[in-house]
Protein backbone atom coordinates (compact mmCIF):
# COMPACT_ATOMS: atom_id res chain seq x y z
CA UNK A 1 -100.10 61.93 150.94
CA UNK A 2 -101.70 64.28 147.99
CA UNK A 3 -98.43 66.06 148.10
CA UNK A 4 -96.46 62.67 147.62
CA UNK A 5 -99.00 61.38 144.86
CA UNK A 6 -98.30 64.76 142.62
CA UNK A 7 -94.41 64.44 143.39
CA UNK A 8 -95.11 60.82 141.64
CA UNK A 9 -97.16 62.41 138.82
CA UNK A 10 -94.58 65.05 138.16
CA UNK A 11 -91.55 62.52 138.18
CA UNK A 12 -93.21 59.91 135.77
CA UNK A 13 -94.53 62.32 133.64
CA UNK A 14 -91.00 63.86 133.24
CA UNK A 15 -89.32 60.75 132.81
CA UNK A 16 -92.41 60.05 129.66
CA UNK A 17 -91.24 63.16 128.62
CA UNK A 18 -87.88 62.12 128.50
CA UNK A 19 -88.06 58.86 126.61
CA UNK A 20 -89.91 60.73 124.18
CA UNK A 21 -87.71 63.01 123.59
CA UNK A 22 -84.72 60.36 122.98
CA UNK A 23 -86.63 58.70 120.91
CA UNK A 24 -87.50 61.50 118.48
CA UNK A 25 -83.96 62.81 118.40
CA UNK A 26 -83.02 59.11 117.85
CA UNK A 27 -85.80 58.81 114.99
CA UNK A 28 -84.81 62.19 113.69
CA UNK A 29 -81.08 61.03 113.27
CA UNK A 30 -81.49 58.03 112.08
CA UNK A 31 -83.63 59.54 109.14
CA UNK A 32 -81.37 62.14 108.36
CA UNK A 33 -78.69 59.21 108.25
CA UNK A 34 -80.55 57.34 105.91
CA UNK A 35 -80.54 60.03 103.54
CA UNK A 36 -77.29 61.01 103.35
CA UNK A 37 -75.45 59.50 100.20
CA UNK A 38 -72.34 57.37 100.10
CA UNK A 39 -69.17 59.45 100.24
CA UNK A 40 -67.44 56.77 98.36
CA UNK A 41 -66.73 52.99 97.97
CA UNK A 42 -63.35 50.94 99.09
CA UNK A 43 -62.80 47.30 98.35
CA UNK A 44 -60.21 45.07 100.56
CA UNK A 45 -58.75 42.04 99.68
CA UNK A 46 -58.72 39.81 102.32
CA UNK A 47 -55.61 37.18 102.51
CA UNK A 48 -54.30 36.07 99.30
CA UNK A 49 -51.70 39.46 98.01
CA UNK A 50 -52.27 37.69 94.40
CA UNK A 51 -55.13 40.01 92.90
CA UNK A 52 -56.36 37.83 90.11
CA UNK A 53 -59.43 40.67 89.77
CA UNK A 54 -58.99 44.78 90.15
CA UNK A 55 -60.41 46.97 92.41
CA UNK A 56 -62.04 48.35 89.09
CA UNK A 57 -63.81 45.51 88.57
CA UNK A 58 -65.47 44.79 92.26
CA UNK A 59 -66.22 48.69 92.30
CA UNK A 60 -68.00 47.92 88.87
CA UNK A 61 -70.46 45.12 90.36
CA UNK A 62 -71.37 47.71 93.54
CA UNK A 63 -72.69 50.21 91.39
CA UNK A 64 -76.32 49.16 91.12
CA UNK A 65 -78.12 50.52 87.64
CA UNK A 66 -74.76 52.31 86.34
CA UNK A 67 -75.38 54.85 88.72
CA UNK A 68 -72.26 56.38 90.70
CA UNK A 69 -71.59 55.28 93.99
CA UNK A 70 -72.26 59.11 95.19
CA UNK A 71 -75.56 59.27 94.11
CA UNK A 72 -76.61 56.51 96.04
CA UNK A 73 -78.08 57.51 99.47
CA UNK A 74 -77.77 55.27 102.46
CA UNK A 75 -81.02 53.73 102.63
CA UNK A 76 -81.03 52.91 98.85
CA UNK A 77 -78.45 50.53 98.91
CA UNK A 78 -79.32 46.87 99.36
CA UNK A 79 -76.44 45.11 100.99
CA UNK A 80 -77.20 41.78 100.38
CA UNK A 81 -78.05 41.86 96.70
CA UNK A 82 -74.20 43.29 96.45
CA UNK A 83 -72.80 40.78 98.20
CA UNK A 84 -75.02 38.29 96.40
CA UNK A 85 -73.51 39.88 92.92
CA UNK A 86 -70.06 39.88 94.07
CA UNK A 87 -70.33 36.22 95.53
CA UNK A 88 -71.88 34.91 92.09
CA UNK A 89 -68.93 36.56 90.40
CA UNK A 90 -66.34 33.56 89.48
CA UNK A 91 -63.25 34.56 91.13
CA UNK A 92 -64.67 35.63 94.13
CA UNK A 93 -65.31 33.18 96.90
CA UNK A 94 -66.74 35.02 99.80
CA UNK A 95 -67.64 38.90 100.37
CA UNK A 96 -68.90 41.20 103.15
CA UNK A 97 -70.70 44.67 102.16
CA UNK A 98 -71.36 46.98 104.41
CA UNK A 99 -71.85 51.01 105.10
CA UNK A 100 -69.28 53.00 107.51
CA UNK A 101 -71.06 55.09 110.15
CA UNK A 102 -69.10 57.79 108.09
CA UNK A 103 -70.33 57.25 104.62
CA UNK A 104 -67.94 54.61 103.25
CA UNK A 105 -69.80 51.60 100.88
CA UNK A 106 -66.95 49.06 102.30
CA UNK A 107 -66.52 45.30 100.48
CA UNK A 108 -64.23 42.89 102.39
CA UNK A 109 -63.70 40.51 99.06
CA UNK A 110 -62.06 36.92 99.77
CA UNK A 111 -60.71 35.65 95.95
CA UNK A 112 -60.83 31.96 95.39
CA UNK A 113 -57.71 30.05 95.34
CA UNK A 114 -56.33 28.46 92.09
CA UNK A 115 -54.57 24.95 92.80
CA UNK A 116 -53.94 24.02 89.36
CA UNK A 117 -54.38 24.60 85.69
CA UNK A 118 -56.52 22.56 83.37
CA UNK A 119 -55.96 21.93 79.38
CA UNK A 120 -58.58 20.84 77.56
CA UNK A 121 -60.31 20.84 74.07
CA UNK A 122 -62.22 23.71 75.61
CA UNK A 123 -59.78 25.92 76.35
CA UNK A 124 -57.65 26.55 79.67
CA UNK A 125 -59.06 27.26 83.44
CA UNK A 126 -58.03 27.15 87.13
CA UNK A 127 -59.39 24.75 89.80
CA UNK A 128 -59.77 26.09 92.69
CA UNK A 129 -59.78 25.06 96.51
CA UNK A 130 -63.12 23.73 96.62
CA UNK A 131 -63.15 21.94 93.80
CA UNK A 132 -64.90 24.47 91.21
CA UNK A 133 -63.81 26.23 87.83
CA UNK A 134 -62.04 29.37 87.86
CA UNK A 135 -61.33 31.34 84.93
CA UNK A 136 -58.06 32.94 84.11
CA UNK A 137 -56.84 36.05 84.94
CA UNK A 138 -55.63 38.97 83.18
CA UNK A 139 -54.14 40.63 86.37
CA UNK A 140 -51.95 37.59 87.48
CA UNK A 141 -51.18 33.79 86.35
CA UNK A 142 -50.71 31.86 89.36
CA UNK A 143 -47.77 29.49 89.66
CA UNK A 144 -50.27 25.74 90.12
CA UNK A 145 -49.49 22.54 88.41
CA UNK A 146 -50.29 22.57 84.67
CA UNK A 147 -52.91 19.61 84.29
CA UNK A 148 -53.68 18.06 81.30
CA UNK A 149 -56.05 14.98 80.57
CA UNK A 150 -59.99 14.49 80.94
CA UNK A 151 -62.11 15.85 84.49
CA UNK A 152 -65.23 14.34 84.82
CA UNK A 153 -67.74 13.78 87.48
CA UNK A 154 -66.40 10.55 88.72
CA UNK A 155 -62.37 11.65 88.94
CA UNK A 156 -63.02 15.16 89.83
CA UNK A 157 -63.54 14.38 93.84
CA UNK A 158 -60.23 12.51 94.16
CA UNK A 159 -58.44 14.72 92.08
CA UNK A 160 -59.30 17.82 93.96
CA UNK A 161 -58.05 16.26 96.70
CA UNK A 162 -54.78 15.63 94.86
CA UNK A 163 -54.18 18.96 94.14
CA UNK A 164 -55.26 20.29 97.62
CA UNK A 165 -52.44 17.86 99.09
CA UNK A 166 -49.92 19.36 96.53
CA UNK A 167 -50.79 22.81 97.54
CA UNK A 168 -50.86 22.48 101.01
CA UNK A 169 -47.80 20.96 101.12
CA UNK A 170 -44.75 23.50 100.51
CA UNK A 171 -42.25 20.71 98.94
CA UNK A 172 -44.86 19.12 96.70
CA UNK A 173 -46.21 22.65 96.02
CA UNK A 174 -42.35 24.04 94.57
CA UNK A 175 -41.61 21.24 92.89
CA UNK A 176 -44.59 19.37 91.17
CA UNK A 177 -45.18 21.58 87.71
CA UNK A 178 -46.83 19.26 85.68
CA UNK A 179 -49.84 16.48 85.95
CA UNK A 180 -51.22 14.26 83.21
CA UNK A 181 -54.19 12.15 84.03
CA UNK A 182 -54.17 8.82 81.89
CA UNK A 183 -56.92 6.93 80.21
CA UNK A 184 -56.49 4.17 82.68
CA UNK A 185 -57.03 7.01 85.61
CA UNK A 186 -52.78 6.78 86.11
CA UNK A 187 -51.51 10.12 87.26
CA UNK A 188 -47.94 11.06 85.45
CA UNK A 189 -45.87 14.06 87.05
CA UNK A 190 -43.29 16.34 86.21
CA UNK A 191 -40.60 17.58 88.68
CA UNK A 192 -39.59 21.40 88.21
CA UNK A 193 -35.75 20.81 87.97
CA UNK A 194 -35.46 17.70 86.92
CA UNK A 195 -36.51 15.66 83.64
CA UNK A 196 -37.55 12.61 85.07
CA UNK A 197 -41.53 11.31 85.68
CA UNK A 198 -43.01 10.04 88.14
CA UNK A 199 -45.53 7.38 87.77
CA UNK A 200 -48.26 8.06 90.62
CA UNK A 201 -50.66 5.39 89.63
CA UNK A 202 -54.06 5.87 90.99
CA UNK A 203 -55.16 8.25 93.12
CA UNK A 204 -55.25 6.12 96.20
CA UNK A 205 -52.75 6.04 99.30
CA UNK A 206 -51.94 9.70 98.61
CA UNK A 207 -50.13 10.23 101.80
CA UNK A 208 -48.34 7.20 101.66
CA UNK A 209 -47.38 7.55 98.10
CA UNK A 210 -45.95 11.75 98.46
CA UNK A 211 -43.96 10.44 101.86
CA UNK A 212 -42.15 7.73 100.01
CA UNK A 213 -41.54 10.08 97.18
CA UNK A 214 -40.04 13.30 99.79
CA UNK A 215 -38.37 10.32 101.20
CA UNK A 216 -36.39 8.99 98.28
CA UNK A 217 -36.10 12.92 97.24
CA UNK A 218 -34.21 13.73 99.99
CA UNK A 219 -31.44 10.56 100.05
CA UNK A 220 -31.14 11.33 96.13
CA UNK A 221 -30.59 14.52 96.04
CA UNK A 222 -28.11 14.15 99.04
CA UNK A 223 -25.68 11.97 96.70
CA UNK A 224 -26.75 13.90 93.69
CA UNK A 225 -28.24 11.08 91.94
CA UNK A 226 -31.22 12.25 90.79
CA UNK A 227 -29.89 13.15 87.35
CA UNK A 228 -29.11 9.59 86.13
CA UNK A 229 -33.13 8.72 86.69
CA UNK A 230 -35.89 9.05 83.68
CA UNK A 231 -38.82 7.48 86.19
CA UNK A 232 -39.93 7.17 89.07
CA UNK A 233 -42.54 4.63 89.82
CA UNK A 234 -44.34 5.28 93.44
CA UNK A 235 -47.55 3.00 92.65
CA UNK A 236 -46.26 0.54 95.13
CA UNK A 237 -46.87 1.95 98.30
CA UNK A 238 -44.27 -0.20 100.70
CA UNK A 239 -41.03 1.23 98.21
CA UNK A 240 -40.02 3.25 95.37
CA UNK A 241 -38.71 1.88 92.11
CA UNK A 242 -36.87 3.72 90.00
CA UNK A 243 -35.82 3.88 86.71
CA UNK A 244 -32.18 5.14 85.34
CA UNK A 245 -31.86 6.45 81.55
């Protein structure tokens, strides 16, 4: 029974031993990864191919205090105040920072989306898919509708949603070029190959109103008679009324 009891002894205290052991070397290499600096830093673009900002520029807001990237050492680095910086930069909508087990400061960067162009007295700017200002870029222009009139906070809702149903859709998307938003609230819109308008009205029955329209589109085009029309008035939502020159 003695015998037994020492066996016991002698087994636990090796497994004790053990643990302790793993946990050291564990300890010991995590410490040793902590202080080994960044090898170097690589940005990727995640879906749109359109770079409207340079790797340059992302590398630019990683490098904390001016300092290179290769003088920072693992446990230095604060990953969520860099992705906090990169997600408060204004063409960025989304980022993920993190450190490769081999040394690599990696940013997976998501750029917003531009849907259209706005002219105003202020100057020119993108809206983007959610509905927020987006400078311009040096890098690229995107091809969006070029809006002119006033945004405010009562129209800017509904015409977000405008321009999201333009982009989305891959007719509406070629072909609209152009948007003027009246006094009245009236959208006007150009057509990319042709030189006629087309009187939107409102921004209600969207759906309805762009059906009609791809509708009518389609038949015209078919007997080539799009040419001989200088509006087209889809305001009513039950037909469309056109207008010849």
């Amino acid at each position: 029974m003695e015998k037994e009891t020492r066996k016991n002894i002698w087994i636990n205290a090796r497994l004790i031993l053990i643990i302790v052991a793993v946990i050291f070397l564990f300890s010991f290499s995590a410490k040793r990864n902590s202080e080994r600096k960044i090898l170097k830093s690589e940005v990727i673009f995640v879906g749109n191919d359109e770079l409207f900002i340079t790797h340059e520029t992302v590398n630019k807001l990683l490098i904390e205090k001016n300092q290179s990237v290769q003088k920072l050492q693992k446990v230095t680095v604060d990953l969520n105040k860099l992705e906090n910086s990169l997600d408060h930069y204004n063409m960025i909508e989304k980022s993920q920072v993190f450190i490769s087990i081999d040394g690599v400061l990696k940013a997976f960067v998501k750029q917003k989306s531009p849907i259209a162009r706005v002219f105003d007295e202020n100057g020119s700017f993108y809206f983007d898919y959610q509905g927020n200002k987006m400078p311009l870029s040096e890098n690229f222009t995107a091809r969006v509708p070029l809006v002119s009139g006033e945004i405010n906070d009562e129209n800017s809702k509904d015409l977000n949603k405008l321009f999201r149903f333009i982009y989305d859709d891959d007719f509406l998307k070629k072909n609209i070029i152009g948007i003027e938003i009246l006094p009245t609230g009236a959208i006007i819109m150009s057509n990319r190959n042709y030189n006629y308008k087309i009187d939107f009205g409102r921004t209600i029955n969207v759906e309805s109103k762009f059906k009609n329209y791809k509708a009518f589109f389609q038949k015209a085009e078919a007997d080539s008679s799009l040419v001989k029309y200088k509006k087209i008035n889809l305001r009513f939502t039950q037909q469309v009324v056109c207008t010849k020159k």
